[in-house]
C-alpha atoms as a PDB file:
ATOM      1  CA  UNK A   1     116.949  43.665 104.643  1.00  0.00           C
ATOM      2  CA  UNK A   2     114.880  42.080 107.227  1.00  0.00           C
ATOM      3  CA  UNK A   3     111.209  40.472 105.285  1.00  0.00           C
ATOM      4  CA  UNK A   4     108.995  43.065 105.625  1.00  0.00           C
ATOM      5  CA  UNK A   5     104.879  42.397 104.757  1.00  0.00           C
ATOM      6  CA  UNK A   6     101.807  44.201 104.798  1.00  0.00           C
ATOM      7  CA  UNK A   7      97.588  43.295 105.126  1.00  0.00           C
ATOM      8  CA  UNK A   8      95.132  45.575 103.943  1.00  0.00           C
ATOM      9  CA  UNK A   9      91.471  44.425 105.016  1.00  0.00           C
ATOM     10  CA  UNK A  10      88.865  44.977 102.504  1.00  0.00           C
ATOM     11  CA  UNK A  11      85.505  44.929 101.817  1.00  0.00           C
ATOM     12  CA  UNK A  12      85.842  45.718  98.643  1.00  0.00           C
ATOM     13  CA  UNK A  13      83.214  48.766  98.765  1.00  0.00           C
ATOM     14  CA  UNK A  14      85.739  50.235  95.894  1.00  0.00           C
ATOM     15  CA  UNK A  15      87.538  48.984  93.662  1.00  0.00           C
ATOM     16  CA  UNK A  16      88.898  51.706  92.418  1.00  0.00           C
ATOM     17  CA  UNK A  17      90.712  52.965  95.743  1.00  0.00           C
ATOM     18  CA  UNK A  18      91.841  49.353  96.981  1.00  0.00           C
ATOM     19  CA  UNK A  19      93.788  48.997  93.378  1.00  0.00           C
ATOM     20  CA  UNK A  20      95.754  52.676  94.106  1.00  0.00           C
ATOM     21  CA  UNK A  21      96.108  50.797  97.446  1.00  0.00           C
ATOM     22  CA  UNK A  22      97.614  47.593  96.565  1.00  0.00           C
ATOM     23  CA  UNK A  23      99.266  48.994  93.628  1.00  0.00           C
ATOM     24  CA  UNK A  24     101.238  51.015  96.158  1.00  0.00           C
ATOM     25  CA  UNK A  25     102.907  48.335  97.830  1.00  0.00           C
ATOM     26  CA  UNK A  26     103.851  46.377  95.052  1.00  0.00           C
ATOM     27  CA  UNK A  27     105.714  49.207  93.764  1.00  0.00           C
ATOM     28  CA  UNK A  28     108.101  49.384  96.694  1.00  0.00           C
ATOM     29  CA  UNK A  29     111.241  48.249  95.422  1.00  0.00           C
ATOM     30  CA  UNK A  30     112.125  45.865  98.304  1.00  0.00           C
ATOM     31  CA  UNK A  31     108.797  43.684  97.452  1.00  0.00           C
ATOM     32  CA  UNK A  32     107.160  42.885 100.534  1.00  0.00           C
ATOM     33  CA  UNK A  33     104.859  40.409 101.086  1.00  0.00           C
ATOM     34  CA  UNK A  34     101.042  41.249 100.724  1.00  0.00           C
ATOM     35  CA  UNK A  35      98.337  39.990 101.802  1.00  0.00           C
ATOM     36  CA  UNK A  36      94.029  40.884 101.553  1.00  0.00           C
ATOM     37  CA  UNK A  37      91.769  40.317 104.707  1.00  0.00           C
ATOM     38  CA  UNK A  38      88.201  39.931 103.412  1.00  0.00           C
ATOM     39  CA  UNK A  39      85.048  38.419 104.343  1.00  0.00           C
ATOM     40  CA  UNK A  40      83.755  35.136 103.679  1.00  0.00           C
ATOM     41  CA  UNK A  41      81.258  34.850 101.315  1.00  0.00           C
ATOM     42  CA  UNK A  42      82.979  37.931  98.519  1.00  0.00           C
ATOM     43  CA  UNK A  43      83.158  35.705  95.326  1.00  0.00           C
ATOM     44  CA  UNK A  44      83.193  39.007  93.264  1.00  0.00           C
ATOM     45  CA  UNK A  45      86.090  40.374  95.252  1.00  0.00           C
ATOM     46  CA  UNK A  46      87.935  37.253  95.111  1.00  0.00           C
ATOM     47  CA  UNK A  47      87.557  37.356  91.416  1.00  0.00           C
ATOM     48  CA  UNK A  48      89.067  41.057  91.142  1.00  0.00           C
ATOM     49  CA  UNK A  49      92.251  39.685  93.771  1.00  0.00           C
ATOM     50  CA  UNK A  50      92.690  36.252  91.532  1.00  0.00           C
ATOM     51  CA  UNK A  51      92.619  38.120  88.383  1.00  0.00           C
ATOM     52  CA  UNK A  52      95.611  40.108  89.470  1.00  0.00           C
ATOM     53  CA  UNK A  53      97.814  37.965  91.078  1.00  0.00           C
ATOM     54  CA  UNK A  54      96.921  38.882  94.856  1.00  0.00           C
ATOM     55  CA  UNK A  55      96.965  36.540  98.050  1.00  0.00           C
ATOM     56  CA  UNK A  56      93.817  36.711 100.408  1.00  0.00           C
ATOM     57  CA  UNK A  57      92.841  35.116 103.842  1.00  0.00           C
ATOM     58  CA  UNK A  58      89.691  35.336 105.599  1.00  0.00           C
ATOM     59  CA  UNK A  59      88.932  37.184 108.726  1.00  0.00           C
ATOM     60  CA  UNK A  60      87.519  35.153 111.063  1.00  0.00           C
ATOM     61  CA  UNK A  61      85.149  37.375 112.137  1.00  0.00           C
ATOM     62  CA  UNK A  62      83.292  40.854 111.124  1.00  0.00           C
ATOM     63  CA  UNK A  63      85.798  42.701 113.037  1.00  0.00           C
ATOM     64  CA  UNK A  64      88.454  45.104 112.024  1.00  0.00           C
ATOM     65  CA  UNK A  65      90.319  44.148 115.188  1.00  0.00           C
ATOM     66  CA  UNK A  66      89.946  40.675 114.022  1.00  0.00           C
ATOM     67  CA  UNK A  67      91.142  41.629 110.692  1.00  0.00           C
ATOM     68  CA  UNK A  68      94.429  42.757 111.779  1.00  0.00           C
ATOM     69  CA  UNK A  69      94.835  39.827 113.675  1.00  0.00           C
ATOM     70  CA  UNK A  70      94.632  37.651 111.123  1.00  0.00           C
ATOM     71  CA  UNK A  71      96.244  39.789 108.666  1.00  0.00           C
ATOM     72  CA  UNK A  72      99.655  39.633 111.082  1.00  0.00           C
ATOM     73  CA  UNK A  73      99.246  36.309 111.442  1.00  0.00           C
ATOM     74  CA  UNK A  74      98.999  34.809 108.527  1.00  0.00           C
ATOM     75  CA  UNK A  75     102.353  36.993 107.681  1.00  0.00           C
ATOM     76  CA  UNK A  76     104.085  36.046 110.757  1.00  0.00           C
ATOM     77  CA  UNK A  77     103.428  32.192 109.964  1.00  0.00           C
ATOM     78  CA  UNK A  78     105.250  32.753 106.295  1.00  0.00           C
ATOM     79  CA  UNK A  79     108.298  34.227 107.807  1.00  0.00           C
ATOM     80  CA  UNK A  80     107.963  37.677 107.784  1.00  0.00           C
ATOM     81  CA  UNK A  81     109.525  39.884 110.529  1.00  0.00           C
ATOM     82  CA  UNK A  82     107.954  43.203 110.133  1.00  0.00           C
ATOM     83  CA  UNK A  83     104.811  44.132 109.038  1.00  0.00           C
ATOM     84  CA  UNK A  84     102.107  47.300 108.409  1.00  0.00           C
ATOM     85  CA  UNK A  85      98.690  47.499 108.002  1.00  0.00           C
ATOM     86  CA  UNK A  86      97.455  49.529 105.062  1.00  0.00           C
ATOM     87  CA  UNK A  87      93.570  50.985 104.081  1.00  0.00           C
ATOM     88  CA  UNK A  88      91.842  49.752 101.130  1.00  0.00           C
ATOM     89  CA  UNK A  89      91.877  54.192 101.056  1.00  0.00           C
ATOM     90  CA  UNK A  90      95.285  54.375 101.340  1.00  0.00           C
ATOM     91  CA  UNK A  91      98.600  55.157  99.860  1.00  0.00           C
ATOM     92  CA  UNK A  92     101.462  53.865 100.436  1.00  0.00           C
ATOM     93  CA  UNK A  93     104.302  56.813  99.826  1.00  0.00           C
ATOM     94  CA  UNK A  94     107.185  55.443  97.491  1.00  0.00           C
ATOM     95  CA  UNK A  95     110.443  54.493  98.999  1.00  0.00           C
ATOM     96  CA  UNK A  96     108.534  54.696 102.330  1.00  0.00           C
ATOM     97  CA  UNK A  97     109.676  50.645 103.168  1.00  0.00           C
ATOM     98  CA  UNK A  98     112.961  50.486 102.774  1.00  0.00           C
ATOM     99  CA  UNK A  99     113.508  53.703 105.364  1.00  0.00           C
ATOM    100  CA  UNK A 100     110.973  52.413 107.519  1.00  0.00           C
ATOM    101  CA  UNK A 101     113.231  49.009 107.877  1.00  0.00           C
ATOM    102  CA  UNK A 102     116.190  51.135 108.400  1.00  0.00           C
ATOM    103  CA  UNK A 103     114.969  52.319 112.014  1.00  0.00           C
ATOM    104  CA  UNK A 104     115.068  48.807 112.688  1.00  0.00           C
ATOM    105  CA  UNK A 105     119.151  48.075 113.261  1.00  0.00           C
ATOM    106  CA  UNK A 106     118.504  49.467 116.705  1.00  0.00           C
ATOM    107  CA  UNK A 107     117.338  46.177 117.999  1.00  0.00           C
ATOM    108  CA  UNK A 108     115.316  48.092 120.835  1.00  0.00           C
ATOM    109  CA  UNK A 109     112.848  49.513 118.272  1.00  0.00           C
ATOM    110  CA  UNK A 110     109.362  47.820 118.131  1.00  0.00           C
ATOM    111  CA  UNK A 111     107.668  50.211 116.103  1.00  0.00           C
ATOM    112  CA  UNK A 112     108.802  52.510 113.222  1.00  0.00           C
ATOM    113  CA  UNK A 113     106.633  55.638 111.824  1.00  0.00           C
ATOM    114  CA  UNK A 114     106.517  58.947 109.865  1.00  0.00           C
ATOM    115  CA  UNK A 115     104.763  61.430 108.794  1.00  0.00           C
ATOM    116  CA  UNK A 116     101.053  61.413 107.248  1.00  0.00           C
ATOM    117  CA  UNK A 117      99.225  63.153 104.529  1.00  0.00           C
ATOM    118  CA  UNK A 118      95.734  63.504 104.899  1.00  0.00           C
ATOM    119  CA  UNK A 119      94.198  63.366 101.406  1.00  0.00           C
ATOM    120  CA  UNK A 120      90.535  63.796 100.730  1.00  0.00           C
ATOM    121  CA  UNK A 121      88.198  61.890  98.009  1.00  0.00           C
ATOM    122  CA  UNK A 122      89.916  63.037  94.749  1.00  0.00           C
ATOM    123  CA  UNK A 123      93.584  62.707  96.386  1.00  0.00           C
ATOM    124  CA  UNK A 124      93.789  66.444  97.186  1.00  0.00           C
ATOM    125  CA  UNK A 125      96.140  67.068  99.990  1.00  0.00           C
ATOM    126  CA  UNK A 126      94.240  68.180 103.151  1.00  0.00           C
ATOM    127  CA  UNK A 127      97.164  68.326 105.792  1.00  0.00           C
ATOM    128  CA  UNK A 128      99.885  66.642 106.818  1.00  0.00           C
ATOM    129  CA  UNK A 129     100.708  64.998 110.300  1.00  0.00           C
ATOM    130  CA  UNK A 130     104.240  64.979 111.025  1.00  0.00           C
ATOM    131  CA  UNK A 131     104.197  62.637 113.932  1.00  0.00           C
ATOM    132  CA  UNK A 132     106.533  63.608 116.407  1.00  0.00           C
ATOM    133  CA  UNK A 133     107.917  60.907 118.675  1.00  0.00           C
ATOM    134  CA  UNK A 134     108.312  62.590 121.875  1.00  0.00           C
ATOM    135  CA  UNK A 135     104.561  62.802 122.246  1.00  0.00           C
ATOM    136  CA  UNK A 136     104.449  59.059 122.667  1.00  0.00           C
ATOM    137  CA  UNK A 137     105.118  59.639 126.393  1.00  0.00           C
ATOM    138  CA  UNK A 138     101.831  61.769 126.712  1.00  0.00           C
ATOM    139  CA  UNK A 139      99.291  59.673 124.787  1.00  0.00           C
ATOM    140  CA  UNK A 140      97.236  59.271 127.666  1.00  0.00           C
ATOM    141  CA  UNK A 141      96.379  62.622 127.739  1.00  0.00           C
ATOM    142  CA  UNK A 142      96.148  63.681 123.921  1.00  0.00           C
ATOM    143  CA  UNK A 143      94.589  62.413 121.219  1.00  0.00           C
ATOM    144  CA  UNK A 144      96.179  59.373 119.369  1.00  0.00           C
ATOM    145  CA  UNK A 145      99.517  61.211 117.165  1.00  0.00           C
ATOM    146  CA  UNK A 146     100.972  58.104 115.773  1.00  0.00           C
ATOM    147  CA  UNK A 147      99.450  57.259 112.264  1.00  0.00           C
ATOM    148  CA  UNK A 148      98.440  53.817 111.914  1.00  0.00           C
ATOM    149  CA  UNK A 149      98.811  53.285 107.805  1.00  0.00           C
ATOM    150  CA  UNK A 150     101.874  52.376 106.563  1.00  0.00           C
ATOM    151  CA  UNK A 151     103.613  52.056 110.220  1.00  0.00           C
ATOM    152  CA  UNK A 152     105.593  48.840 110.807  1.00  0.00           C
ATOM    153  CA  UNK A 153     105.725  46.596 113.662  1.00  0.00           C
ATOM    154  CA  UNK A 154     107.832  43.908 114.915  1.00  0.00           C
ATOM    155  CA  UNK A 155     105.629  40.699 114.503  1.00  0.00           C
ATOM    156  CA  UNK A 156     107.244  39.195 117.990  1.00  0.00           C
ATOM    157  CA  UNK A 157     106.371  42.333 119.408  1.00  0.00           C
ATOM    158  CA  UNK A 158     102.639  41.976 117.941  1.00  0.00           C
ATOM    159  CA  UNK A 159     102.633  38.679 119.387  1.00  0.00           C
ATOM    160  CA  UNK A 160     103.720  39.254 123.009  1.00  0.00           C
ATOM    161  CA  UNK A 161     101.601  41.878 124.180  1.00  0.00           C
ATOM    162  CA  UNK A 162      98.647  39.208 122.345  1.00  0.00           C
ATOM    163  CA  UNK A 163      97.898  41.245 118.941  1.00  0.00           C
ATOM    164  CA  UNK A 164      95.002  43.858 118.827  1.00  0.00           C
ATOM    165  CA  UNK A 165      92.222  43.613 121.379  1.00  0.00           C
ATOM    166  CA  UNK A 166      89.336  42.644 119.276  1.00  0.00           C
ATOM    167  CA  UNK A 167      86.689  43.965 122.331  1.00  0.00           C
ATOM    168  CA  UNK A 168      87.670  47.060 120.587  1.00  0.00           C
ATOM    169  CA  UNK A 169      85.312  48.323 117.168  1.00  0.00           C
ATOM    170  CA  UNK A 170      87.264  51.432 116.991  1.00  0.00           C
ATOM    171  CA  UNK A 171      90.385  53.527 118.272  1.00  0.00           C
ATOM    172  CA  UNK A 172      92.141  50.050 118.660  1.00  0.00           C
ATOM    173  CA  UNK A 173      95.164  51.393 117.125  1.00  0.00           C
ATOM    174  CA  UNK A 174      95.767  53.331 120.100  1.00  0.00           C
ATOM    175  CA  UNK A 175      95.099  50.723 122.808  1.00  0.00           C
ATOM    176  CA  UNK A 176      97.779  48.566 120.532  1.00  0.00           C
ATOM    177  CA  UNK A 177     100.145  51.556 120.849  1.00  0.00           C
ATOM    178  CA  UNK A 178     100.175  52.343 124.216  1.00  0.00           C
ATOM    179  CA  UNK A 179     100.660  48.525 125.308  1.00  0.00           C
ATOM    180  CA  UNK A 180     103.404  48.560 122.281  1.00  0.00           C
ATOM    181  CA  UNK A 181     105.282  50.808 123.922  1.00  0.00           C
ATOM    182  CA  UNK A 182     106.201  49.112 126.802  1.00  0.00           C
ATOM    183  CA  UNK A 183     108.040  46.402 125.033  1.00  0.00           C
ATOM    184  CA  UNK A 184     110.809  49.022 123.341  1.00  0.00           C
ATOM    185  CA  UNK A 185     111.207  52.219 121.299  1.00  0.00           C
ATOM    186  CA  UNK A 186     109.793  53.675 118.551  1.00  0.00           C
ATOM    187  CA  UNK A 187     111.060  55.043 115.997  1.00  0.00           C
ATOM    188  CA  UNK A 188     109.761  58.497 113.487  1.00  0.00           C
ATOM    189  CA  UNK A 189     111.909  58.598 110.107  1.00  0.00           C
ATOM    190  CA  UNK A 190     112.231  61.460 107.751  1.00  0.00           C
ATOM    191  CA  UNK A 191     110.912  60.181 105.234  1.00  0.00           C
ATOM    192  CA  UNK A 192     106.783  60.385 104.546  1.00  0.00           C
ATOM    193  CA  UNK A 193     105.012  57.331 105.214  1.00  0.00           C
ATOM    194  CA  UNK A 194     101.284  57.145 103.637  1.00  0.00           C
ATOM    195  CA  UNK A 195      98.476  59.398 102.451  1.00  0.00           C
ATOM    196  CA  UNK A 196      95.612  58.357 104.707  1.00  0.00           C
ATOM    197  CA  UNK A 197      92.345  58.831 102.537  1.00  0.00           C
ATOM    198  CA  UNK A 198      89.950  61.078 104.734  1.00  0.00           C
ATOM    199  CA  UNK A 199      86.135  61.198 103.886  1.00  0.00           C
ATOM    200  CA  UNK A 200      82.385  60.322 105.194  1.00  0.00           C
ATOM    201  CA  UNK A 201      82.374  56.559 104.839  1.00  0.00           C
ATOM    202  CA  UNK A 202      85.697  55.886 106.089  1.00  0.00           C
ATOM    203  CA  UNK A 203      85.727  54.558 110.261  1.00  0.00           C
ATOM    204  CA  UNK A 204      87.629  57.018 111.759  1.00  0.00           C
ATOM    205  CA  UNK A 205      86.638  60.059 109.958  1.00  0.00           C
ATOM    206  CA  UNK A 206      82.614  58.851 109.720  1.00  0.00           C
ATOM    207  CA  UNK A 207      82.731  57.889 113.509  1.00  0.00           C
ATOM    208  CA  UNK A 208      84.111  60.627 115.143  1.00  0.00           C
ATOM    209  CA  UNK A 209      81.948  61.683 118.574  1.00  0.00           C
ATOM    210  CA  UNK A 210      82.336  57.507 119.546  1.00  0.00           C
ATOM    211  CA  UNK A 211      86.293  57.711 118.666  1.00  0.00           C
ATOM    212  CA  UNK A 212      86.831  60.117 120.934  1.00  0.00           C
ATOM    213  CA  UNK A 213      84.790  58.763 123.546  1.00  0.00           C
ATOM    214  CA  UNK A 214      86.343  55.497 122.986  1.00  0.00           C
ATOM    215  CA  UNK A 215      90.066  56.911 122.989  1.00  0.00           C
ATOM    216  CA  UNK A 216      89.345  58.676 126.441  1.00  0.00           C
ATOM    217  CA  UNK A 217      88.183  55.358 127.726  1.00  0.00           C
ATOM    218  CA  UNK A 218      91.140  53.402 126.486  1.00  0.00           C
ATOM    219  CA  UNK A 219      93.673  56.651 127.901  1.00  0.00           C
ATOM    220  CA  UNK A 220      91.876  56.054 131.272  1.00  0.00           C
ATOM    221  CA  UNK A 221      92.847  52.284 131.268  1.00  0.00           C
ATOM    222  CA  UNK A 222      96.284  52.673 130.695  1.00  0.00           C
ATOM    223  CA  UNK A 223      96.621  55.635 133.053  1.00  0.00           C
ATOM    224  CA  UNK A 224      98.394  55.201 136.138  1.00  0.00           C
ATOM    225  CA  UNK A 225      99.095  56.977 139.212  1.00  0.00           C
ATOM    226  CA  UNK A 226      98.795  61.184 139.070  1.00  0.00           C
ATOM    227  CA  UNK A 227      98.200  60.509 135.083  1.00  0.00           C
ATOM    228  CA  UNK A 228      94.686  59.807 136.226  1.00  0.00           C
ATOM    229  CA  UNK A 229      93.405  62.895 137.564  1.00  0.00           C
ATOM    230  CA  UNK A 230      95.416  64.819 134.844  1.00  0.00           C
ATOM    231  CA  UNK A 231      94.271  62.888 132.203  1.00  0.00           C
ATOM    232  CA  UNK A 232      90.426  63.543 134.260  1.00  0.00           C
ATOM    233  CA  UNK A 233      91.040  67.225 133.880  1.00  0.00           C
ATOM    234  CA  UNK A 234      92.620  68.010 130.977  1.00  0.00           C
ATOM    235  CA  UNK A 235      92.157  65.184 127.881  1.00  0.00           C
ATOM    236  CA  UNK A 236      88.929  66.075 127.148  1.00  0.00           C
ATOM    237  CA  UNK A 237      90.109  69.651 126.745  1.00  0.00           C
ATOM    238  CA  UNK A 238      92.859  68.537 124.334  1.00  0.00           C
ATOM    239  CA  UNK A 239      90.767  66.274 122.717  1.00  0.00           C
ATOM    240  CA  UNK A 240      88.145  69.082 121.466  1.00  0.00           C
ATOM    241  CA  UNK A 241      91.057  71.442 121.093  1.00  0.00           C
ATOM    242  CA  UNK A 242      92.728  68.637 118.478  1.00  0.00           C
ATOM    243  CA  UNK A 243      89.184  68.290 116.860  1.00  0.00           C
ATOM    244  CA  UNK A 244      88.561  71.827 116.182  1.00  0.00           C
ATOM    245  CA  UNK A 245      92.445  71.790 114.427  1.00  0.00           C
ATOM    246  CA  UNK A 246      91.877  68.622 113.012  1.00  0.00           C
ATOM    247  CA  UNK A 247      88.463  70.054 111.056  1.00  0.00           C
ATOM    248  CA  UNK A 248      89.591  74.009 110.872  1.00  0.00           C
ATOM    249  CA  UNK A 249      92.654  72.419 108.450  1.00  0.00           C
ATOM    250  CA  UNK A 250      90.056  70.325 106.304  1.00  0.00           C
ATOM    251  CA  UNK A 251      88.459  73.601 105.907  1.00  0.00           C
ATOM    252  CA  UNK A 252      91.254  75.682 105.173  1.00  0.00           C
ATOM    253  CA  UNK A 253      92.291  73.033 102.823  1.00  0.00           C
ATOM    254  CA  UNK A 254      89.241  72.706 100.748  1.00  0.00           C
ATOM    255  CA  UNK A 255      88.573  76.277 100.277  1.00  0.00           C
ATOM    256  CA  UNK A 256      92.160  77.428  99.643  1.00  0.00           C
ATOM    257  CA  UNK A 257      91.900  74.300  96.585  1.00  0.00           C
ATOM    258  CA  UNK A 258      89.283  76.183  95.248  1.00  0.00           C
END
């Protein structure tokens, strides 16, 4: 099996969630590597990661962008080959790894995903995201399909298009997608991925009027040719369209768990 690693950047708001977090990858039988991204100056938080046996580096600055960058790094410098990015919300599914790494004998895959459960507060299941592949070639026109937690990513690959662009405070998982993508294929699996924690204080779900602004304004950069004036006309249709799905389902969720 081909060393496989994950970062999960912190700041150690709670405790509680990062644990279910961490726990998560420990338990995946391969063993990957794991590493916490946290702010200088956290001597309680480095207490709680010492205490149980966890590594930590330091972002270099108060950027998630940043974050990731180091977080690859500092895995690509100990060997590793592939690595993911997990929440200090988030749950890594069990067995989720080991199939991931299996898309990865094609030697033309970069990237390797699947699907996404969107959990709320208490771990209740909101929806789930199944992540189809083929809408990779249309992601500058809709919103961003591919689910960042738990995906994993060739660390050469991460290093040749020059890691995540840390200009960006938000939505910079999709500008690292859709330069990704040029490099090779990716790659959906069966198999579910991660639950992806949604609530108020988390960036993408607390943040959601400037992600989608944001997202638009990366699609239009990467848009080329008669993508522009399509993605002009019609991605801020299927960006509200996705929104009003995206929240309708929440709804549906919550009241049906009633």
């Amino acid at each position: 099996m081909k060393t496989v690693g994950y970062f999960v950047p912190t700041l150690g708001n709670n405790l509680e969630w990062l644990d279910l977090s961490l726990q998560s990858i420990r338990q995946q039988t391969c063993q990957p590597e794991l590493v916490v991204v946290i702010p200088i100056g956290k001597s309680k938080l480095e207490d709680w990661l010492l205490q149980r046996n966890y590594s930590f580096v330091y972002e270099e600055k108060p950027n998630l962008s940043n974050a990731f960058n180091v977080g690859i790094r500092y895995l690509k410098d100990t060997g590793v080959e592939l690595v993911g990015f997990l929440g200090d919300d988030d749950i890594l599914a069990a067995g989720s790894t080991e199939n991931l790494v299996s898309a990865f004998h094609d030697k033309k895959v970069v990237a390797a995903f699947g699907g996404c459960t969107y959990i709320d507060e208490t771990g209740q299941n909101l929806f789930f995201n199944k992540s189809y592949p083929m809408l990779k070639s249309v992601m500058t026109i809709i919103p961003n399909v591919l689910p960042n937690p738990g995906a994993l990513i060739r660390t050469d690959s991460w290093a040749k298009i020059g890691g995540y662009d840390e200009n960006l405070r938000i939505s910079m998982d999709l500008d690292f997608w859709l330069r990704l993508r040029k490099l090779g294929k990716f790659k959906r699996v069966e198999h579910p991925m991660s639950s992806f924690r949604w609530h108020s204080n988390s960036l993408t779900a607390g943040s959601r009027a400037e992600s989608n602004t944001v997202a638009r304004e990366i699609q239009r950069k990467h848009s080329k040719g008669i993508i522009i004036p399509i993605h002009v006309l019609f991605a801020p249709m299927f960006s509200l369209l996705a929104e009003s799905i995206l929240l309708r389902s929440i709804k549906n969720s919550k009241i049906n768990s009633r």
